[in-house]
C-alpha atoms as a PDB file:
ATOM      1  CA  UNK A   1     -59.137 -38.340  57.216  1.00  0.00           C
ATOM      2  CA  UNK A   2     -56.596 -36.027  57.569  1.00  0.00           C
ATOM      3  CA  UNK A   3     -57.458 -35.159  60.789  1.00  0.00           C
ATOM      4  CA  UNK A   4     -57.900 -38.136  62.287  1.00  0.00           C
ATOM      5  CA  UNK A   5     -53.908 -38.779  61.576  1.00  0.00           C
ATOM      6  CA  UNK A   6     -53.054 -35.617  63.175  1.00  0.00           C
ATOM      7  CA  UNK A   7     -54.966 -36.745  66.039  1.00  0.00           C
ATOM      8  CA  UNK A   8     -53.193 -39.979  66.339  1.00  0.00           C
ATOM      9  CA  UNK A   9     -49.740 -39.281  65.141  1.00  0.00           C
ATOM     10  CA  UNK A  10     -49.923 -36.232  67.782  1.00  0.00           C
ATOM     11  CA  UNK A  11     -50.578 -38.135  70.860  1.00  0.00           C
ATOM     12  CA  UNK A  12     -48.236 -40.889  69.644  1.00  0.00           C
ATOM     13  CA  UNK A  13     -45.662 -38.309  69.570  1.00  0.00           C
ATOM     14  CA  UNK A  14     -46.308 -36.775  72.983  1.00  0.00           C
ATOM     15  CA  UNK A  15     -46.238 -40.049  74.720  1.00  0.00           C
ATOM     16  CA  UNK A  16     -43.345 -41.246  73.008  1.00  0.00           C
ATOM     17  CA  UNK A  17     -41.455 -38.019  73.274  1.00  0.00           C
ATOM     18  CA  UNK A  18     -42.600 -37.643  77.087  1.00  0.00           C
ATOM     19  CA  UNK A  19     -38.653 -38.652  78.771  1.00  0.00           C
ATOM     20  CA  UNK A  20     -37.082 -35.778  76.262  1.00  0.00           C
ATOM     21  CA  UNK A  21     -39.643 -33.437  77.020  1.00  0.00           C
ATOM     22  CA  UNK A  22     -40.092 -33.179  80.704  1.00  0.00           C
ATOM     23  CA  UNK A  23     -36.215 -32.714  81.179  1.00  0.00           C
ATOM     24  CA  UNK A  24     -36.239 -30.280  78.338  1.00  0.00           C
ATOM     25  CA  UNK A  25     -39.153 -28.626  80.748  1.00  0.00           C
ATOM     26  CA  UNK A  26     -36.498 -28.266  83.853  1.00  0.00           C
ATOM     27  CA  UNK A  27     -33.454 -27.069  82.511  1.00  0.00           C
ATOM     28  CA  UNK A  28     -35.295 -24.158  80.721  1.00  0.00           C
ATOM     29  CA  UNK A  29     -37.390 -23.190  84.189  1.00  0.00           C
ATOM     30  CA  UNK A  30     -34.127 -23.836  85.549  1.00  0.00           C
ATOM     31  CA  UNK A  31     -31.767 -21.376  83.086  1.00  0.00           C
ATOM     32  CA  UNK A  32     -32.233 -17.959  81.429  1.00  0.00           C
ATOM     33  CA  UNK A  33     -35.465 -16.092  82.223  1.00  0.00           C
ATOM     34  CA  UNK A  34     -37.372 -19.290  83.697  1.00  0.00           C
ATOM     35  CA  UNK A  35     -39.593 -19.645  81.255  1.00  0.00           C
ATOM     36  CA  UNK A  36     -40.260 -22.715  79.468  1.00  0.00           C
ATOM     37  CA  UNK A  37     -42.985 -21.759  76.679  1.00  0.00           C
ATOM     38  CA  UNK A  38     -42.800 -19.194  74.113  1.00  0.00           C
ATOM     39  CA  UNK A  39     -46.670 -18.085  72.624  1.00  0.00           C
ATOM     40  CA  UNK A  40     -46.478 -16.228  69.822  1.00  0.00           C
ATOM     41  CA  UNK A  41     -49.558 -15.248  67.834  1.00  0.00           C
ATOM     42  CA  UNK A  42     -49.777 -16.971  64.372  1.00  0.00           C
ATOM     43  CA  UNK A  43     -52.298 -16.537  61.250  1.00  0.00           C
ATOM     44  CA  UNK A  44     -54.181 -19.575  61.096  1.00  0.00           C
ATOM     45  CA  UNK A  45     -57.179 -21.195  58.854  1.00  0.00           C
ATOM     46  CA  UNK A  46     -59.426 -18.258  57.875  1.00  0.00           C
ATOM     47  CA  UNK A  47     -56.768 -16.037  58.544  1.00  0.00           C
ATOM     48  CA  UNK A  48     -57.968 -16.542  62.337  1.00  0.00           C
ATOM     49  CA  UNK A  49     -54.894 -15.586  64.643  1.00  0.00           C
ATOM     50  CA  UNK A  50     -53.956 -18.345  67.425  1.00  0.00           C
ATOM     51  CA  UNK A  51     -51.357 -18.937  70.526  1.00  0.00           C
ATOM     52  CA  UNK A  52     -48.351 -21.036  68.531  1.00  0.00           C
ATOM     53  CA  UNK A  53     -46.487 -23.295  71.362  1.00  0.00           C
ATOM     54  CA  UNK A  54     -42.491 -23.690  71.230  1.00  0.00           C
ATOM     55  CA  UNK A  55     -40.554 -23.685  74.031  1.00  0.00           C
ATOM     56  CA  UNK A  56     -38.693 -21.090  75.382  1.00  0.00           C
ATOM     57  CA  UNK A  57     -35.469 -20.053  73.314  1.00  0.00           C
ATOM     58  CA  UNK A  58     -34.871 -16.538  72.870  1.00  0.00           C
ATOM     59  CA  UNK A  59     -35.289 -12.962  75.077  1.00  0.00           C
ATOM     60  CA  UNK A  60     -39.127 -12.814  76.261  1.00  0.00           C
ATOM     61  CA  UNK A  61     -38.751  -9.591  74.918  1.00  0.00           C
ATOM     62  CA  UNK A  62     -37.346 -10.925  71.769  1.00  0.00           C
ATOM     63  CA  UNK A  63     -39.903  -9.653  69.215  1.00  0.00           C
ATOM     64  CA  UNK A  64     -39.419  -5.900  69.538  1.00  0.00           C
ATOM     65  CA  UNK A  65     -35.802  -5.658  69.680  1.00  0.00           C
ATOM     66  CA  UNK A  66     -33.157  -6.096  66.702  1.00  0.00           C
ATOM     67  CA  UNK A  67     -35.271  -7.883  63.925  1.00  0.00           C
ATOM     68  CA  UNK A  68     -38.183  -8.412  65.468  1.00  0.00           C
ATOM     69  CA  UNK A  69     -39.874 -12.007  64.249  1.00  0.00           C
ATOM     70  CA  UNK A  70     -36.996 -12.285  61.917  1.00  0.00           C
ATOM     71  CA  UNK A  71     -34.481 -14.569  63.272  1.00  0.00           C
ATOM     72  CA  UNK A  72     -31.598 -14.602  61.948  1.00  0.00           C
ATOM     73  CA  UNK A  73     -27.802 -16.598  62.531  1.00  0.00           C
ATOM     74  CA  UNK A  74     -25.846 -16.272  65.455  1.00  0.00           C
ATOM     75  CA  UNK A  75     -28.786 -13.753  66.518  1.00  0.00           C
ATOM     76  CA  UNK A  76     -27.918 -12.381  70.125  1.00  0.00           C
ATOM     77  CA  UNK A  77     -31.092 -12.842  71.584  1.00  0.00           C
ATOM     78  CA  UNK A  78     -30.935 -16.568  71.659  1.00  0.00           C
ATOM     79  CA  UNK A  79     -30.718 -18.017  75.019  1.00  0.00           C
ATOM     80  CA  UNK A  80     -27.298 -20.582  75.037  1.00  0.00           C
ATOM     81  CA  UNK A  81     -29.873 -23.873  75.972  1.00  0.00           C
ATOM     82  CA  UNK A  82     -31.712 -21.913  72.884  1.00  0.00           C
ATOM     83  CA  UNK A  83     -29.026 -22.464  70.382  1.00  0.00           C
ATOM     84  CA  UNK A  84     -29.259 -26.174  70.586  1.00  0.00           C
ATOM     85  CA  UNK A  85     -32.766 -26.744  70.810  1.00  0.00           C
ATOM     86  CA  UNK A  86     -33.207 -24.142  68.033  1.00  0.00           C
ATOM     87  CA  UNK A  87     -30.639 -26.104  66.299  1.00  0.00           C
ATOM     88  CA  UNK A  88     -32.321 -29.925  66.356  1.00  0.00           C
ATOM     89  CA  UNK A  89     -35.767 -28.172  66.250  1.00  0.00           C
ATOM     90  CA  UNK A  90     -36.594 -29.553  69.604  1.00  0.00           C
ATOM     91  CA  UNK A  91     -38.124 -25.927  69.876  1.00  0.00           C
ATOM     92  CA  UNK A  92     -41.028 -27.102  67.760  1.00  0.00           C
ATOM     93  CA  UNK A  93     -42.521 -29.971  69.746  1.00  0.00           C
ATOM     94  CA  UNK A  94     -44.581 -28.329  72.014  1.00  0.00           C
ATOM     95  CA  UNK A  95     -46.503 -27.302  68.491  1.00  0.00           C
ATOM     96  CA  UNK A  96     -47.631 -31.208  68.864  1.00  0.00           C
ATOM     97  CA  UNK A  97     -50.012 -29.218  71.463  1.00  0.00           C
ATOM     98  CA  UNK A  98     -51.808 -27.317  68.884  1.00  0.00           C
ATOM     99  CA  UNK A  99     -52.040 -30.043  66.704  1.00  0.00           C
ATOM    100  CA  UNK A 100     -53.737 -31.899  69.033  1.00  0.00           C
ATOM    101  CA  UNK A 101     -56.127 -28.883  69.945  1.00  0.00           C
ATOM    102  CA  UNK A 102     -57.143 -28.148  66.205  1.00  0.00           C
ATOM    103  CA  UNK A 103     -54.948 -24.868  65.218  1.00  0.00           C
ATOM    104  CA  UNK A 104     -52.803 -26.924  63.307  1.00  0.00           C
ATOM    105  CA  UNK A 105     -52.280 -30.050  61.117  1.00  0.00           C
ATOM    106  CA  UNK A 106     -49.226 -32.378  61.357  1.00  0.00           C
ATOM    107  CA  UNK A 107     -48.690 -30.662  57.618  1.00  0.00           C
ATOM    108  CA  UNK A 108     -49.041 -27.370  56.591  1.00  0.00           C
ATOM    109  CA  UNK A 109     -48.291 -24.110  55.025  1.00  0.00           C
ATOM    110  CA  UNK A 110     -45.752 -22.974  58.077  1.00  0.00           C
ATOM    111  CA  UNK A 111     -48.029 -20.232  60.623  1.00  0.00           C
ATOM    112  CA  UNK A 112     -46.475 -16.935  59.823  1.00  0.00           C
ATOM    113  CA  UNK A 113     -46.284 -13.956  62.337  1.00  0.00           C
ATOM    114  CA  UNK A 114     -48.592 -11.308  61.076  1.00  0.00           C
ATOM    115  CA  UNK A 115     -45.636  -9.196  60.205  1.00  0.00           C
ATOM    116  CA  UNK A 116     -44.197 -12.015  58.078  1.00  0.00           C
ATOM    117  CA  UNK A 117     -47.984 -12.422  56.578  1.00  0.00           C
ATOM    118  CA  UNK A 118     -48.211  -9.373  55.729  1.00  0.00           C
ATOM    119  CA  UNK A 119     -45.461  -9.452  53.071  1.00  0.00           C
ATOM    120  CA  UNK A 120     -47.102 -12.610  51.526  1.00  0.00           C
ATOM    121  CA  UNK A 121     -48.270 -11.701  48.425  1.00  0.00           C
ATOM    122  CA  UNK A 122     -52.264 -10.620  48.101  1.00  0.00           C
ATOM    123  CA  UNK A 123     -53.334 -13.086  45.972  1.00  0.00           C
ATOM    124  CA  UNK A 124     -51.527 -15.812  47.693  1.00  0.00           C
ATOM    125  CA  UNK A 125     -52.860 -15.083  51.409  1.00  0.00           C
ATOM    126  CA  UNK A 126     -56.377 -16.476  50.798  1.00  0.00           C
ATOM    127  CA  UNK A 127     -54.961 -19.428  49.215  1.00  0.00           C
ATOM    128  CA  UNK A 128     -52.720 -20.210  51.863  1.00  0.00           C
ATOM    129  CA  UNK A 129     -54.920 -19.652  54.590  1.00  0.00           C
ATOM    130  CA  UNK A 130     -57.514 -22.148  53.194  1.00  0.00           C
ATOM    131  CA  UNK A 131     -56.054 -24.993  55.714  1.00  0.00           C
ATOM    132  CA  UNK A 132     -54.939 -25.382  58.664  1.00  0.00           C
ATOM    133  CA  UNK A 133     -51.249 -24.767  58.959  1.00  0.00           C
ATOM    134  CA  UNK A 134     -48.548 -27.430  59.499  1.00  0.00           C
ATOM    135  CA  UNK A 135     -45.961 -27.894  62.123  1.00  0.00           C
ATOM    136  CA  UNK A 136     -43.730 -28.992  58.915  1.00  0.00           C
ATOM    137  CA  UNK A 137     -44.751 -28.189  55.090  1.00  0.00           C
ATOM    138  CA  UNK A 138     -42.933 -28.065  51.914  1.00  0.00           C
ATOM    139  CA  UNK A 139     -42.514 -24.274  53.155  1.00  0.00           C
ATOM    140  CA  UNK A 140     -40.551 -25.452  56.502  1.00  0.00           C
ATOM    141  CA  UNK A 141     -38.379 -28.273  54.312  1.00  0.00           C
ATOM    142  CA  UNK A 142     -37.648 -26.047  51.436  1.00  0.00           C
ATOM    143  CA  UNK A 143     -36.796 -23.134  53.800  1.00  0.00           C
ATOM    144  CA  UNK A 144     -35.046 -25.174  56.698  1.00  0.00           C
ATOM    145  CA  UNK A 145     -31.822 -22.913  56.261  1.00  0.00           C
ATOM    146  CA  UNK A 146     -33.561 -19.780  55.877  1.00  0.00           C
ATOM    147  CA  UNK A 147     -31.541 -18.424  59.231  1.00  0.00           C
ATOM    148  CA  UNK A 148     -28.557 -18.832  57.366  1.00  0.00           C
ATOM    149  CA  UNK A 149     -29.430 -17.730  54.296  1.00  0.00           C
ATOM    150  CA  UNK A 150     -30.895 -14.400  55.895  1.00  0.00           C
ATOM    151  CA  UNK A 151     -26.992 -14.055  57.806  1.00  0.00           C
ATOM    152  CA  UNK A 152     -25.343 -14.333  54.031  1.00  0.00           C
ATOM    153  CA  UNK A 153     -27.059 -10.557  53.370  1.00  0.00           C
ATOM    154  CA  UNK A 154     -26.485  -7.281  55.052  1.00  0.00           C
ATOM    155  CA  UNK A 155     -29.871  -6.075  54.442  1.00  0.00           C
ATOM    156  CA  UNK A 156     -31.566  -9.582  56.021  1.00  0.00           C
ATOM    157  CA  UNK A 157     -35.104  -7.644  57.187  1.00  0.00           C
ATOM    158  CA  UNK A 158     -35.963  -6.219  53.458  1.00  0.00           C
ATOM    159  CA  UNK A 159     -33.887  -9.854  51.834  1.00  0.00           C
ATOM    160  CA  UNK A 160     -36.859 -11.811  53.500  1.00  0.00           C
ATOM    161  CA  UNK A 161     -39.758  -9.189  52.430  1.00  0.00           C
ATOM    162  CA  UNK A 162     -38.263  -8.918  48.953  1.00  0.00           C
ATOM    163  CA  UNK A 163     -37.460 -12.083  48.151  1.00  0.00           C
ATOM    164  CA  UNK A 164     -38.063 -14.714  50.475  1.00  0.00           C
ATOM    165  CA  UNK A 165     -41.435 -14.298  51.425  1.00  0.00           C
ATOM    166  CA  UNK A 166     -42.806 -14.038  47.782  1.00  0.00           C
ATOM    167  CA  UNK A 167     -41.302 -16.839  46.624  1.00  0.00           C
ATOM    168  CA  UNK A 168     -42.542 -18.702  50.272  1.00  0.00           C
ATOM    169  CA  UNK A 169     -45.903 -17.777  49.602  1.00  0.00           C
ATOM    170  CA  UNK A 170     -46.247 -19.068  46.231  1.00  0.00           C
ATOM    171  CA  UNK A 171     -44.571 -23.091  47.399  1.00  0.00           C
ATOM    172  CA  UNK A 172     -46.926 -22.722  50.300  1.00  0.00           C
ATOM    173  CA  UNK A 173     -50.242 -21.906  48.096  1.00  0.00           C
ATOM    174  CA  UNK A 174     -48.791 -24.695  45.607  1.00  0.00           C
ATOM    175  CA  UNK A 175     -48.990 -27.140  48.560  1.00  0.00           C
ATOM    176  CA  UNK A 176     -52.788 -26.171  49.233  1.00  0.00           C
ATOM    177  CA  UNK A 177     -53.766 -26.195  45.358  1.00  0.00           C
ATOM    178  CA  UNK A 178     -52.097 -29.997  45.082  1.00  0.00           C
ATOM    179  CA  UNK A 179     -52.404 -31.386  48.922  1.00  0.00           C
ATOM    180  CA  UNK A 180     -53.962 -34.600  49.266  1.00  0.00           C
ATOM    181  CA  UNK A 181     -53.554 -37.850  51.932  1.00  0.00           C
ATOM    182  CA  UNK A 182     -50.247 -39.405  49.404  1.00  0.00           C
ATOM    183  CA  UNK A 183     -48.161 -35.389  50.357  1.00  0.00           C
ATOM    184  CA  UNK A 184     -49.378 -35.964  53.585  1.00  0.00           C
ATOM    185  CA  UNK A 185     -47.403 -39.037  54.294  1.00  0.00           C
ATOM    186  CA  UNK A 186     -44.608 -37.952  51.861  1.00  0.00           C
ATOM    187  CA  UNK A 187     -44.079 -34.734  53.438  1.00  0.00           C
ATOM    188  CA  UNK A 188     -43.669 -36.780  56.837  1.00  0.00           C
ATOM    189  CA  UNK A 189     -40.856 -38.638  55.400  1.00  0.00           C
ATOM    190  CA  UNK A 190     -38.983 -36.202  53.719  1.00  0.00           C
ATOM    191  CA  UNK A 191     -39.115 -33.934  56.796  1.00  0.00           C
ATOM    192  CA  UNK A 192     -37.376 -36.498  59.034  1.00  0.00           C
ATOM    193  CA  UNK A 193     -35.496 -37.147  55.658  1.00  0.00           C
ATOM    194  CA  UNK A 194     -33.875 -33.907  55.578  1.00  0.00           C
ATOM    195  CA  UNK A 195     -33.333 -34.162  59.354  1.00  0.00           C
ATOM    196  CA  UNK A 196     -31.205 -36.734  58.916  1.00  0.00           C
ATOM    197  CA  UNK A 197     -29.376 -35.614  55.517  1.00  0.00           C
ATOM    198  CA  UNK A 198     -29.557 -31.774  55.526  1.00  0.00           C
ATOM    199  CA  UNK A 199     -28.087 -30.998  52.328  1.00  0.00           C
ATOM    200  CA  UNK A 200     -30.988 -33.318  50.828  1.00  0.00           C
ATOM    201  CA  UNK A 201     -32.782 -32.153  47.902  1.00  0.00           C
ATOM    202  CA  UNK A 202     -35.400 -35.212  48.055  1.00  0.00           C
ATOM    203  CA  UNK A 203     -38.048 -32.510  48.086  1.00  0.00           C
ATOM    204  CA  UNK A 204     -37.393 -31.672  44.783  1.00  0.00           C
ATOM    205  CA  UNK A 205     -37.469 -35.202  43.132  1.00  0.00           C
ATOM    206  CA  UNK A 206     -41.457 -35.998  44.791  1.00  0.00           C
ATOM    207  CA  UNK A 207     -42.606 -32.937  44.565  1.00  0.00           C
ATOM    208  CA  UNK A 208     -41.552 -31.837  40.337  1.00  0.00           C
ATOM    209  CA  UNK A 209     -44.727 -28.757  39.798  1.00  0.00           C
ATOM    210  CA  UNK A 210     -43.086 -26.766  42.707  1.00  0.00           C
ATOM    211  CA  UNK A 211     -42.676 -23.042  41.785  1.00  0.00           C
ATOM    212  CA  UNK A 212     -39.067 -22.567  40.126  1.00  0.00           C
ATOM    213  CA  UNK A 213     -36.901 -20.541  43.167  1.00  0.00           C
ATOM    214  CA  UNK A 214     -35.644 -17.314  41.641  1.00  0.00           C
ATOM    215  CA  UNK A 215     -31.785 -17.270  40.796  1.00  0.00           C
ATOM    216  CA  UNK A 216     -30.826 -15.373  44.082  1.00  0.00           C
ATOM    217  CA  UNK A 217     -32.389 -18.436  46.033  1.00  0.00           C
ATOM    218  CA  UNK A 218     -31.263 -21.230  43.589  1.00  0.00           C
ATOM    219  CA  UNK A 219     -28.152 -22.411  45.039  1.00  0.00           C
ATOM    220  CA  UNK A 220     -29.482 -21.743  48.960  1.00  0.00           C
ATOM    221  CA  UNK A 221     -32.091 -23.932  48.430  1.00  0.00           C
ATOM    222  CA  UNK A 222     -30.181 -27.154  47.228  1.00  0.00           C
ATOM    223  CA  UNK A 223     -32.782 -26.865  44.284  1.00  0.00           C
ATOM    224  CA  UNK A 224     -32.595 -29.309  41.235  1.00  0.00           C
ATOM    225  CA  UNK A 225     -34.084 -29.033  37.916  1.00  0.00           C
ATOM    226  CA  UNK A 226     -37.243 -30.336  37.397  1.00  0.00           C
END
């Protein structure tokens, strides 16, 4: 059932979307390197790597200089038309492709880079990878500040391994253990929710057997007590 929705909310949204995302398509072939889309490999269902669609914000080189698939604030390698579609998560749309095509689900335990896998806790990876992953997620919402959370420490790279990622891993195998049609649709409205009220901590109030954050992530994650 699930998948039907994704098929039908995915065409929906390309249709509907179509006059913001064919001028999106010529001022990026137009400005920095030319190049519109940005594949990057993802771990998908089965742990089964795919091409992830976004458009085109950053270096094309971006992933081996500075720190690597970790973005982080004000991060130099952002292209300026970057910044703001980075900013509104335009970026993601194009991932309405790969929804369409299968590698993904309208929600989802967010498709990590294999580097950012690969600091997921063992026990959590088969768990998470049990589904297909989501182009938003309790991950995505609870995270949606992550760049800026990453800028507040010096040590950003080993912040996200240490910290970040376990605690990540355990919301997004949560999600899997206790996903069914009702966090389907809820997770839809809480993402463009928190779109509209950042600061929101709606999440928290549906969704009460979430992991506890750990202290250093409390307050960054506008979490309330359950």
């Amino acid at each position: 059932m699930q998948r039907f929705f994704d098929i039908i909310f995915s065409l929906l949204a390309l249709l509907v979307l179509c006059p913001l995302l064919l001028p999106i398509v010529i001022v990026l072939k137009l400005t920095g390197e030319g190049e519109v889309f940005f594949l990057q490999k993802r771990v998908g269902k089965g742990a089964v790597p795919f091409n992830l669609f976004k458009f085109a914000t950053m270096l094309k080189d971006s992933p081996n200089l500075g720190s690597g698939t970790v973005t982080l604030k004000s991060d130099p390698r952002v292209l300026p038309v970057g910044k703001f579609l980075r900013k509104t998560k335009i970026n993601e749309l194009p991932q309405l492709l790969n929804v369409l095509f299968g590698d993904m689900s309208i929600v989802g335990p967010r498709p990590q880079t294999v580097r950012c896998f690969d600091v997921f806790p063992e026990n959590l990876k088969e768990t998470i990878t049990k589904i297909r992953p989501g182009l938003s997620g309790l991950g995505p919402i609870i995270f949606r500040d992550e760049e800026n959370i990453l800028a507040e420490n010096e040590e950003s790279v080993e912040y996200y391994d240490q910290v970040i990622a376990p605690y990540k891993g355990s919301v997004e195998a949560w999600y899997v253990k206790n996903q069914s049609l009702w966090s389907y649709f809820v997770i839809i409205f809480i993402t463009v929710w928190v779109i509209l009220f950042p600061s929101s901590s709606l999440v928290w109030q549906f969704f009460k057997g979430i992991p506890k954050p750990p202290k250093e992530l409390s307050d960054n994650l506008n979490f309330t007590s359950q």
